[in-house]
N, C-alpha and C. Protein backbone atom coordinates (compact mmCIF):
# COMPACT_ATOMS: atom_id res chain seq x y z
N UNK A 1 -8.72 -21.44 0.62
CA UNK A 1 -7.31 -21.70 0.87
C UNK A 1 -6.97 -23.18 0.67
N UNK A 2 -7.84 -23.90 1.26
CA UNK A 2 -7.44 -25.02 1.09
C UNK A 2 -7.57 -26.00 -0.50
N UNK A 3 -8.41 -25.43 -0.89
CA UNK A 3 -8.61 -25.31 -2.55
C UNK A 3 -7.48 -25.35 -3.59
N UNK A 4 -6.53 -24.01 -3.04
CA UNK A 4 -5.54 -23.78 -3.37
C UNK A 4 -4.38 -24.70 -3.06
N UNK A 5 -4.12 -25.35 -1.50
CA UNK A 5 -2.92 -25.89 -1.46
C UNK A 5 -3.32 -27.32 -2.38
N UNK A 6 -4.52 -27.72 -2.45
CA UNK A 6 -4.83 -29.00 -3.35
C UNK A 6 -4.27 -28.84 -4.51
N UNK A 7 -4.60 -27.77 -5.38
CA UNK A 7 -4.10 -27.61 -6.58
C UNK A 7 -2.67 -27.30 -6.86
N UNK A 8 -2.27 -26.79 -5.64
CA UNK A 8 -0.51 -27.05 -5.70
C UNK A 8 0.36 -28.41 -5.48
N UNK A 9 -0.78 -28.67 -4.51
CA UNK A 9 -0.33 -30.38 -4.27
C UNK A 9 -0.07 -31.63 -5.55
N UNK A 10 -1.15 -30.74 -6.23
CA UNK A 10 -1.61 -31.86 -7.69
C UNK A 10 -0.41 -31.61 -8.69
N UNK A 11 0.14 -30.47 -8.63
CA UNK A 11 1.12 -30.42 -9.64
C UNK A 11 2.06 -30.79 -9.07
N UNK A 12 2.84 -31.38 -8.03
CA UNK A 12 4.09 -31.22 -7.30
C UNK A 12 4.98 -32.95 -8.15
N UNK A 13 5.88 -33.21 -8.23
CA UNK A 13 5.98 -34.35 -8.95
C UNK A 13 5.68 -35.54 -7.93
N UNK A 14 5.44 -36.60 -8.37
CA UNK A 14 5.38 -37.40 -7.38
C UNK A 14 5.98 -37.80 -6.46
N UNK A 15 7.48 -38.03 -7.21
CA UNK A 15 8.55 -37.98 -5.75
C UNK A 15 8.22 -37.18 -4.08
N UNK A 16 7.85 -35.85 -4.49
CA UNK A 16 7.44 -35.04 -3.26
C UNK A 16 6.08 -35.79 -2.39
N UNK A 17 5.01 -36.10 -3.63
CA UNK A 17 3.89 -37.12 -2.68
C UNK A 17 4.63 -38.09 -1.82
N UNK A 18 5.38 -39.21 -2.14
CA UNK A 18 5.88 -39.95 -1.90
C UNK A 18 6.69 -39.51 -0.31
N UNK A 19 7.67 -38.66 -0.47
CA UNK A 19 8.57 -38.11 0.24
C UNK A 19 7.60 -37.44 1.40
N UNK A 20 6.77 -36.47 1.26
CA UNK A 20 5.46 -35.99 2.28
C UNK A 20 4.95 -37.13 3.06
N UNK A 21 4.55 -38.04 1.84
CA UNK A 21 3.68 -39.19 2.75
C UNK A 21 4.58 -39.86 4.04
N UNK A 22 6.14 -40.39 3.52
CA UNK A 22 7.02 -40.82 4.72
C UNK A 22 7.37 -39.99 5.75
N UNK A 23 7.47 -38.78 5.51
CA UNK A 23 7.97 -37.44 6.79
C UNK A 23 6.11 -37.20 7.42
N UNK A 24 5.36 -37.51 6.89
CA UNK A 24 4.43 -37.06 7.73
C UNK A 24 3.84 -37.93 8.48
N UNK A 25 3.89 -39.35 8.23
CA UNK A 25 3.06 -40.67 8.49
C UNK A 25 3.64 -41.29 8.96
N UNK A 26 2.74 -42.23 10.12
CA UNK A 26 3.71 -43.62 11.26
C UNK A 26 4.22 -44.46 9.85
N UNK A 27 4.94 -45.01 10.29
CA UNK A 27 5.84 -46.31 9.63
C UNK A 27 3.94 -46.59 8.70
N UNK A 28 3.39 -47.24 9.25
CA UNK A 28 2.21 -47.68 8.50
C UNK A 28 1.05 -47.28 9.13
N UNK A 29 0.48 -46.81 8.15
CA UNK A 29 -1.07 -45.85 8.02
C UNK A 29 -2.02 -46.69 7.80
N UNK A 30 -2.73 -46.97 8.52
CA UNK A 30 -4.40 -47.93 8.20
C UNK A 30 -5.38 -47.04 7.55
N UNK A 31 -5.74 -47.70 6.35
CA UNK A 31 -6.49 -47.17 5.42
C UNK A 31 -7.50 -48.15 5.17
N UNK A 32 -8.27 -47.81 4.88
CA UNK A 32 -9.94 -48.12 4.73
C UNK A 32 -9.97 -47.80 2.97
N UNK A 33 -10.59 -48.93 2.08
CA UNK A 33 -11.13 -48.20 1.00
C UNK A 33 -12.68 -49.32 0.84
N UNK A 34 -13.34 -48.81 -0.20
CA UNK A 34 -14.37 -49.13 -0.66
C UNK A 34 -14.68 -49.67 -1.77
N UNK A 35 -15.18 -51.25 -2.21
CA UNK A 35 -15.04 -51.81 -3.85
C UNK A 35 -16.53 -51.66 -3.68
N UNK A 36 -17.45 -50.67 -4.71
CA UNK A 36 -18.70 -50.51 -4.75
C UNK A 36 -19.05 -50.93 -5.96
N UNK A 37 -19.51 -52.66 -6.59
CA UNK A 37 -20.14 -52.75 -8.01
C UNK A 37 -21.35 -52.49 -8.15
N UNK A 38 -21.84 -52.34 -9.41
CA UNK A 38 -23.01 -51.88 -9.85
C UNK A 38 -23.19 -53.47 -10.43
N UNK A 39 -25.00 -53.63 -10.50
CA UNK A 39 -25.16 -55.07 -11.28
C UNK A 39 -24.84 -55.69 -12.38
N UNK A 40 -24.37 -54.70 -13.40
CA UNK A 40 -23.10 -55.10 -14.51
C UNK A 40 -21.60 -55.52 -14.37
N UNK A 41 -21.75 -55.40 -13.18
CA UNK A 41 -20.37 -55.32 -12.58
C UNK A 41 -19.05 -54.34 -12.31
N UNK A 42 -19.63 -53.35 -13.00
CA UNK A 42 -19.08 -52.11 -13.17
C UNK A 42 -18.47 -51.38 -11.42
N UNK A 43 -17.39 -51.26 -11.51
CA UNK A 43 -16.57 -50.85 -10.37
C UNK A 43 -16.64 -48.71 -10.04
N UNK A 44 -17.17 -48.67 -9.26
CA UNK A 44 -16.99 -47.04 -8.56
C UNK A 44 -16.16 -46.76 -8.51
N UNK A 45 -15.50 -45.63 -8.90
CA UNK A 45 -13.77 -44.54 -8.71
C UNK A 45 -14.85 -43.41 -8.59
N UNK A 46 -13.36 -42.64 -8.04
CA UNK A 46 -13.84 -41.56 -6.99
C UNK A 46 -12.83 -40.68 -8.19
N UNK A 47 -13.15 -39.53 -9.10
CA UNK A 47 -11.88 -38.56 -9.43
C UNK A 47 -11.60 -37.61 -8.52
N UNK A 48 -10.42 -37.48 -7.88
CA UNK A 48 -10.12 -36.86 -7.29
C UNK A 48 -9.61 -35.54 -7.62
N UNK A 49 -9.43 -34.25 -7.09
CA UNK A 49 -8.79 -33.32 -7.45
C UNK A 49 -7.42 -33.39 -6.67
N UNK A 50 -6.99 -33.69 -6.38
CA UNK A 50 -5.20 -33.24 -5.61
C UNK A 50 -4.82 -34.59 -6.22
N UNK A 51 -5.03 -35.46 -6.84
CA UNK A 51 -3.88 -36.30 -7.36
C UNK A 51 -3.46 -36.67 -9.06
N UNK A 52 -2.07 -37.37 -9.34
CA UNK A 52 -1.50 -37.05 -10.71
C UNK A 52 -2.36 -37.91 -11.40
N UNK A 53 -2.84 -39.15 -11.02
CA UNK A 53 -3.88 -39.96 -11.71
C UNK A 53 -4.95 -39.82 -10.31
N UNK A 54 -5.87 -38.81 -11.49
CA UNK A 54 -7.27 -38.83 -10.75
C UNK A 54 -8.34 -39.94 -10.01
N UNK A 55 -7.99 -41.00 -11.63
CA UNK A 55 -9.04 -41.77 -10.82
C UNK A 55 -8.85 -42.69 -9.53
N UNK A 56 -9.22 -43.12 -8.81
CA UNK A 56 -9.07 -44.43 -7.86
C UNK A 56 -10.54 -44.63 -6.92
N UNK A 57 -9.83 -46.11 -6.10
CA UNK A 57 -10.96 -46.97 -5.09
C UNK A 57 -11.55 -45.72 -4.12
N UNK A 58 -12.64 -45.17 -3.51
CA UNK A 58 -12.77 -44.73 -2.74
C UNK A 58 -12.14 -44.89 -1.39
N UNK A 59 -11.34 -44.31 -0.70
CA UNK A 59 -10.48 -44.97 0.43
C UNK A 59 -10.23 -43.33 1.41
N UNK A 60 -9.70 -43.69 2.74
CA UNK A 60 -9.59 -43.05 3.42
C UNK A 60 -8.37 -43.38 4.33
N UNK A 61 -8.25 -42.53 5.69
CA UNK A 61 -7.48 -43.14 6.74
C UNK A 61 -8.48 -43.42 8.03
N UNK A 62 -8.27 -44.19 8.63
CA UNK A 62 -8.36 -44.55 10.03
C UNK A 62 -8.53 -43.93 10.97
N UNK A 63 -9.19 -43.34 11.43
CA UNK A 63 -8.63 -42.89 12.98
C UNK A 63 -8.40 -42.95 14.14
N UNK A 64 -7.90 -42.50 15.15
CA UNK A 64 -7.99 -43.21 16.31
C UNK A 64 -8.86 -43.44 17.09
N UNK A 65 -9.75 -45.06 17.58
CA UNK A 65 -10.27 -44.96 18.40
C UNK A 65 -11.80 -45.19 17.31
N UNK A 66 -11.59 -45.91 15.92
CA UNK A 66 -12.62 -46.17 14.88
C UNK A 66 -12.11 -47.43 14.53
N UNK A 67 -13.43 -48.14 14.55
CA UNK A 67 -13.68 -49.30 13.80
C UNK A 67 -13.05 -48.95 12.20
N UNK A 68 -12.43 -49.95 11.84
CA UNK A 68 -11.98 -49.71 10.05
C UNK A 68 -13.87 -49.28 9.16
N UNK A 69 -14.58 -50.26 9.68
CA UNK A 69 -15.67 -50.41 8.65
C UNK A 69 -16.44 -48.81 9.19
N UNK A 70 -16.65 -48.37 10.45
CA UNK A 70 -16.82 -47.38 10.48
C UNK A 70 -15.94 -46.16 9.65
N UNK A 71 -14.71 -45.76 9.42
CA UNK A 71 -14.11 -44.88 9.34
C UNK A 71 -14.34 -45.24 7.26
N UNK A 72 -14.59 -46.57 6.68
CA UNK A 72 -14.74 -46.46 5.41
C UNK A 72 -16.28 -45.83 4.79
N UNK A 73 -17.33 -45.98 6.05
CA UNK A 73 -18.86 -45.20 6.07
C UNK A 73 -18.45 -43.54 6.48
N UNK A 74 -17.72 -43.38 7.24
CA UNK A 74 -17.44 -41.99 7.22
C UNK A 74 -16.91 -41.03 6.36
N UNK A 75 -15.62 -41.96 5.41
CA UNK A 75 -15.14 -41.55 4.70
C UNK A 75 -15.37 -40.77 3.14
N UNK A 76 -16.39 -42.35 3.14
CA UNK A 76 -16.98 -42.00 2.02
C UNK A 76 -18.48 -40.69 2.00
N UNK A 77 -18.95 -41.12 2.91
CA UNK A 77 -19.98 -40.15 3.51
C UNK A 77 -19.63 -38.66 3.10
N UNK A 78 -18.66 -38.36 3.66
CA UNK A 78 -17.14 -37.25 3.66
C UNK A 78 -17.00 -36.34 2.28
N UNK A 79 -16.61 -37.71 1.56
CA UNK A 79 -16.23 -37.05 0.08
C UNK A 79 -17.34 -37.32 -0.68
N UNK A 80 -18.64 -37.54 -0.67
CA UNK A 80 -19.61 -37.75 -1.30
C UNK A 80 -21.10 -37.26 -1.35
N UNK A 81 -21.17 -37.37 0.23
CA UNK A 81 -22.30 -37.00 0.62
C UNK A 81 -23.28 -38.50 0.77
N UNK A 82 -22.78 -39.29 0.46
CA UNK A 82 -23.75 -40.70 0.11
C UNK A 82 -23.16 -41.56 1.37
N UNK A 83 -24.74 -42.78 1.74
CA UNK A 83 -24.35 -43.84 2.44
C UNK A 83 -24.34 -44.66 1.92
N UNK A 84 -23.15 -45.77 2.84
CA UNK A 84 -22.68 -46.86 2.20
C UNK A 84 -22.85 -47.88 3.80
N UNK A 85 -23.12 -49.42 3.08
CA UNK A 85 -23.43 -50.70 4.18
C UNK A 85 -21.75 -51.27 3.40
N UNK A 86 -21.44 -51.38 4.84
CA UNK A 86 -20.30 -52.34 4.78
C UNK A 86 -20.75 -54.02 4.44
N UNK A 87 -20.49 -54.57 3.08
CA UNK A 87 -21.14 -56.16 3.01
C UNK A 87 -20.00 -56.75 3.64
N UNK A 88 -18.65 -56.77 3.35
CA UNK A 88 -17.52 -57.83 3.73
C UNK A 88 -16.41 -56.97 3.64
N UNK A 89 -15.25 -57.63 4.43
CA UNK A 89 -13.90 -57.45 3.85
C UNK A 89 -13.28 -58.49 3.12
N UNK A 90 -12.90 -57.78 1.93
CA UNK A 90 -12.65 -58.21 0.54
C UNK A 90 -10.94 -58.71 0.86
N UNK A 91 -9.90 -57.79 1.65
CA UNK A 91 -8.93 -58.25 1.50
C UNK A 91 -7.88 -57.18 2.54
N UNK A 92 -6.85 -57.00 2.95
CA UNK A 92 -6.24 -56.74 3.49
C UNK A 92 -4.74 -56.64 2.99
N UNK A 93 -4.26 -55.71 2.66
CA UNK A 93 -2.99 -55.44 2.20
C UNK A 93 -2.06 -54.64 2.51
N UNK A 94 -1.05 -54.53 2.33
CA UNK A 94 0.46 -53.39 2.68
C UNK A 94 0.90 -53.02 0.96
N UNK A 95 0.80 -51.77 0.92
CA UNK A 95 1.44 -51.49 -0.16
C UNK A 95 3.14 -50.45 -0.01
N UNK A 96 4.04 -50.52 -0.02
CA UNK A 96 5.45 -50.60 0.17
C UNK A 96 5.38 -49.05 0.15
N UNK A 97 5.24 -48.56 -1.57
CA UNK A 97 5.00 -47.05 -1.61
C UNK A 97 4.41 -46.30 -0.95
N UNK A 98 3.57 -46.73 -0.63
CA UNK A 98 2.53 -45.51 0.19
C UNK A 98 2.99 -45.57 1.66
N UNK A 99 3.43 -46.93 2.42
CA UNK A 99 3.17 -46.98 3.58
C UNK A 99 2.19 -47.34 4.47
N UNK A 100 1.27 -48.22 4.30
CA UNK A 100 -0.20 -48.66 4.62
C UNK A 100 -0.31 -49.44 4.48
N UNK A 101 -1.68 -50.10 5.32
CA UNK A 101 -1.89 -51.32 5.47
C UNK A 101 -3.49 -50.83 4.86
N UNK A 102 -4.10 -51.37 3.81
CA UNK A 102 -5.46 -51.20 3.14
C UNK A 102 -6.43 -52.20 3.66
N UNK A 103 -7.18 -52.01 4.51
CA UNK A 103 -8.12 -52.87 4.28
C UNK A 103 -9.75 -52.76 3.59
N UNK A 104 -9.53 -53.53 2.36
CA UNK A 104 -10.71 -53.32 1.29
C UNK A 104 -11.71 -54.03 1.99
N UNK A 105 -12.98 -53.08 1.53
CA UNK A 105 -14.04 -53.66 2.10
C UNK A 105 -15.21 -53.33 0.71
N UNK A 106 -15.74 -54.86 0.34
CA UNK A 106 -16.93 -54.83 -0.50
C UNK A 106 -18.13 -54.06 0.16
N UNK A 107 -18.75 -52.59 -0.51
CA UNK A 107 -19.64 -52.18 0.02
C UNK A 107 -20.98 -52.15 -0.85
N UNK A 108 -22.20 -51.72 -0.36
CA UNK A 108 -23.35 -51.32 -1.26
C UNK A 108 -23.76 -49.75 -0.44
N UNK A 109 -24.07 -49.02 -1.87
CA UNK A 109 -24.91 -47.67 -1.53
C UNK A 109 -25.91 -47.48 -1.12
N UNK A 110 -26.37 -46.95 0.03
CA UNK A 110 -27.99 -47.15 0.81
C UNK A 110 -28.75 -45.95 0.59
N UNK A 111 -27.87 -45.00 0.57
CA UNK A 111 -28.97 -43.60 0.21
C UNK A 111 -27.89 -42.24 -0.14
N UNK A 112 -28.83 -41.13 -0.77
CA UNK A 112 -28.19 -39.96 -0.80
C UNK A 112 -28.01 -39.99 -2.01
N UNK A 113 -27.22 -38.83 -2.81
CA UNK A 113 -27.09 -38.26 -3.94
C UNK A 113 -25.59 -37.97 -3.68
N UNK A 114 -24.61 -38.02 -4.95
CA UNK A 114 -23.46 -37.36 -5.00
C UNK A 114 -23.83 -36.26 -5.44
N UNK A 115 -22.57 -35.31 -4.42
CA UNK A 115 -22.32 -33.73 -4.39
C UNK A 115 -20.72 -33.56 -4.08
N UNK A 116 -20.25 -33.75 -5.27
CA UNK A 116 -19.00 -32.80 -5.37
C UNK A 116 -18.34 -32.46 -4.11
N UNK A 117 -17.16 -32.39 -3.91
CA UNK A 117 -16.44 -31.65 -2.29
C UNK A 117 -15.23 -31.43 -2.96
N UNK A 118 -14.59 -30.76 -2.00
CA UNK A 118 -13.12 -30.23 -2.09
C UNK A 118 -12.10 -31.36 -2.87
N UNK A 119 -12.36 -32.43 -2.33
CA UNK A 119 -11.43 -33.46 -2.76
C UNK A 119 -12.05 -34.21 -4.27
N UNK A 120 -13.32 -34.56 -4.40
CA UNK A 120 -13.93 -35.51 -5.50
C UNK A 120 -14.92 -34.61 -6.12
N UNK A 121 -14.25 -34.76 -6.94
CA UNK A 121 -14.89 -34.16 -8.33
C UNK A 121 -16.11 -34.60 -9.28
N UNK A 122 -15.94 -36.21 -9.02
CA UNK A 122 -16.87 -36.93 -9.90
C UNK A 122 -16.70 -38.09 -9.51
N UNK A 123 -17.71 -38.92 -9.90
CA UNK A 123 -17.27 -40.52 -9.19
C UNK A 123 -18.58 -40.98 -10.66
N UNK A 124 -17.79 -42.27 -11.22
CA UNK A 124 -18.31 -42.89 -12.18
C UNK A 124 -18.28 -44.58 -12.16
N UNK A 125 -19.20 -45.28 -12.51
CA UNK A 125 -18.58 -46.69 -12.60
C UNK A 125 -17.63 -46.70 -13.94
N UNK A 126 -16.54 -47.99 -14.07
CA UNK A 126 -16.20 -48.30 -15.03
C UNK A 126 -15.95 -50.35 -15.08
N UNK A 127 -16.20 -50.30 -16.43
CA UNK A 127 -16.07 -52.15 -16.33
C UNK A 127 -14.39 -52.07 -15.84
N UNK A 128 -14.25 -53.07 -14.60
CA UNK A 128 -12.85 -53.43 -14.91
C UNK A 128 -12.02 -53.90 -15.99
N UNK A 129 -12.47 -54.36 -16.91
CA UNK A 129 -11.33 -54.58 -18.18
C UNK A 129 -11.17 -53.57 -19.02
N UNK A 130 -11.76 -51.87 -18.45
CA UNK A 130 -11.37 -50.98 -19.10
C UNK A 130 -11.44 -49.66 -18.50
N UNK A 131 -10.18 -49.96 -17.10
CA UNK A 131 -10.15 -48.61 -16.22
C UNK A 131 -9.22 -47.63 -16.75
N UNK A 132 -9.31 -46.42 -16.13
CA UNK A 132 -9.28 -45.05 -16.02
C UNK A 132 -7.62 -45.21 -15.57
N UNK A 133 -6.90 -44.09 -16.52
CA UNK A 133 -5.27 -43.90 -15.87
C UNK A 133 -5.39 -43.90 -14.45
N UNK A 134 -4.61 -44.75 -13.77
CA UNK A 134 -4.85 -45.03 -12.17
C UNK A 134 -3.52 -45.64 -11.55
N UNK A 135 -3.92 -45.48 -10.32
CA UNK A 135 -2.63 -46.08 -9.74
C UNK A 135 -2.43 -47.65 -10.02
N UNK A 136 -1.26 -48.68 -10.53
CA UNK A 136 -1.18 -49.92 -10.92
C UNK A 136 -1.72 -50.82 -9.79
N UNK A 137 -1.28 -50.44 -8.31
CA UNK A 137 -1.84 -51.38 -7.40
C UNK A 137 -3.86 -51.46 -7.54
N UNK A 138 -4.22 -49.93 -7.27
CA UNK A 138 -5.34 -50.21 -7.15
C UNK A 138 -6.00 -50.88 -8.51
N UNK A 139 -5.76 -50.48 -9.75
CA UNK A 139 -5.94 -51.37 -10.65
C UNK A 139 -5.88 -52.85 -10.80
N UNK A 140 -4.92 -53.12 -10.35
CA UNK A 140 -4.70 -54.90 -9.99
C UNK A 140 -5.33 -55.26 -9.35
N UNK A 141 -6.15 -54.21 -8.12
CA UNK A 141 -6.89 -55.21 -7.16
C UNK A 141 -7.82 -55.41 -7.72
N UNK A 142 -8.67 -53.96 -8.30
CA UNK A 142 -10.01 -54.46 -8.69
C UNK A 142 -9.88 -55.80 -9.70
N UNK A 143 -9.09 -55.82 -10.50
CA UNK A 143 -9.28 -56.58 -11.87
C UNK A 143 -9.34 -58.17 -10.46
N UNK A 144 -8.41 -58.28 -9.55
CA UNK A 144 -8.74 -59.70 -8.70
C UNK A 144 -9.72 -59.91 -7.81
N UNK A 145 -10.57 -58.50 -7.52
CA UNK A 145 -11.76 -58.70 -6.91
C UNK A 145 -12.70 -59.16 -7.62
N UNK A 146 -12.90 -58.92 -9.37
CA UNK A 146 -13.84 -58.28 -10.15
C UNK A 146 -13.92 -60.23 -10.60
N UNK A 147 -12.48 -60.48 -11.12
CA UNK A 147 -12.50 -62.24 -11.18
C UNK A 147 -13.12 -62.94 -10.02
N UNK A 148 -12.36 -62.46 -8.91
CA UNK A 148 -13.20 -63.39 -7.35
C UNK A 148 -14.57 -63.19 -7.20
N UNK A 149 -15.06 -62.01 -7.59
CA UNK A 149 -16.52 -62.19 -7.49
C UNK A 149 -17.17 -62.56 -8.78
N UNK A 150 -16.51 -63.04 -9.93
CA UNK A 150 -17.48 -63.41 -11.10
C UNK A 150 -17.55 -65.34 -10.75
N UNK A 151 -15.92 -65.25 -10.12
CA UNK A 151 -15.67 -66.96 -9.96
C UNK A 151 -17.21 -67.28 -8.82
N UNK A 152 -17.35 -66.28 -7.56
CA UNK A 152 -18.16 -66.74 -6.46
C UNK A 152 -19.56 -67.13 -7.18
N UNK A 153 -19.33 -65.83 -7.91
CA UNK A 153 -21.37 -65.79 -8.58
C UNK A 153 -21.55 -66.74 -9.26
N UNK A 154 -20.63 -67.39 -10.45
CA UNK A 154 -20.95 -68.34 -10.78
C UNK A 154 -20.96 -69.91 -10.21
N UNK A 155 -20.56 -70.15 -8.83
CA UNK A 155 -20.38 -71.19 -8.18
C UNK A 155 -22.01 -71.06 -7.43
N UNK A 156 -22.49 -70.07 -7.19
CA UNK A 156 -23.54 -70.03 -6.79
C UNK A 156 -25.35 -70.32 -7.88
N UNK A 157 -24.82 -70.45 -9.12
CA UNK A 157 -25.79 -70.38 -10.39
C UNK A 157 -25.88 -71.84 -10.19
């Protein structure tokens, strides 16, 4: 069943995402996501099944009565099956559309295998200077994480 309302969800136009997200959600939703590089630098997306552009950051919501960095290890845990070490928080943001306050957190993978779930379909790296149809915010971030951490690494050489 729930299979099903996903795949109805996915076709609905966006306006209705949009419109759902404000009638269902406080003024602002704390969200948790995850920037996972690989040593090429290559950035983790999660494809999702219920949304119009599949790809994006691994991310979640909050819940009550959870640490953010906990609820982004749960989350991902969740839709993946895999663990993740919280290294830092990368950044903290409000995005207008959605309604949320994001707080990104640079992670690394500690164990487990991806397995498919209801929501993620596939999860792939890609270089940031050549992502996947995606939402424009999350795109912008990586491309300023992906600079902030090439600027750090090389201050450190």
């Amino acid at each position: 069943m729930i299979k099903l309302l996903l795949k109805v969800w996915r076709v609905l136009p966006l306006w209705v995402h949009i419109l759902g997200a404000r009638l269902l959600r406080p003024r602002f939703q704390v969200a948790v996501a995850a920037m996972v590089f690989d040593e090429e630098g290559c950035v983790l997306l999660f494809k999702h099944t219920y949304r119009k552009l599949e790809w994006g950051i691994p991310a979640g919501s909050l819940e009550y009565y959870e640490t953010p960095e906990d609820a982004i290890v749960r989350e991902f845990h969740e839709e993946t099956g895999m663990q993740i070490r919280v290294e830092r928080l990368l950044s903290a943001i409000t995005i207008k559309e959605l309604h949320h306050v994001s707080l990104i957190y640079l992670c690394k993978i500690v164990a487990g295998e991806f397995k498919p779930t209801l929501e993620i379909a596939e999860i792939k790296y890609f270089d940031p200077n050549d992502l996947p149809p995606m939402l424009f915010a999350e795109k912008d971030l990586i491309k300023q994480v992906a600079r902030e951490m090439r600027v750090s690494k090389n201050e450190l050489a």
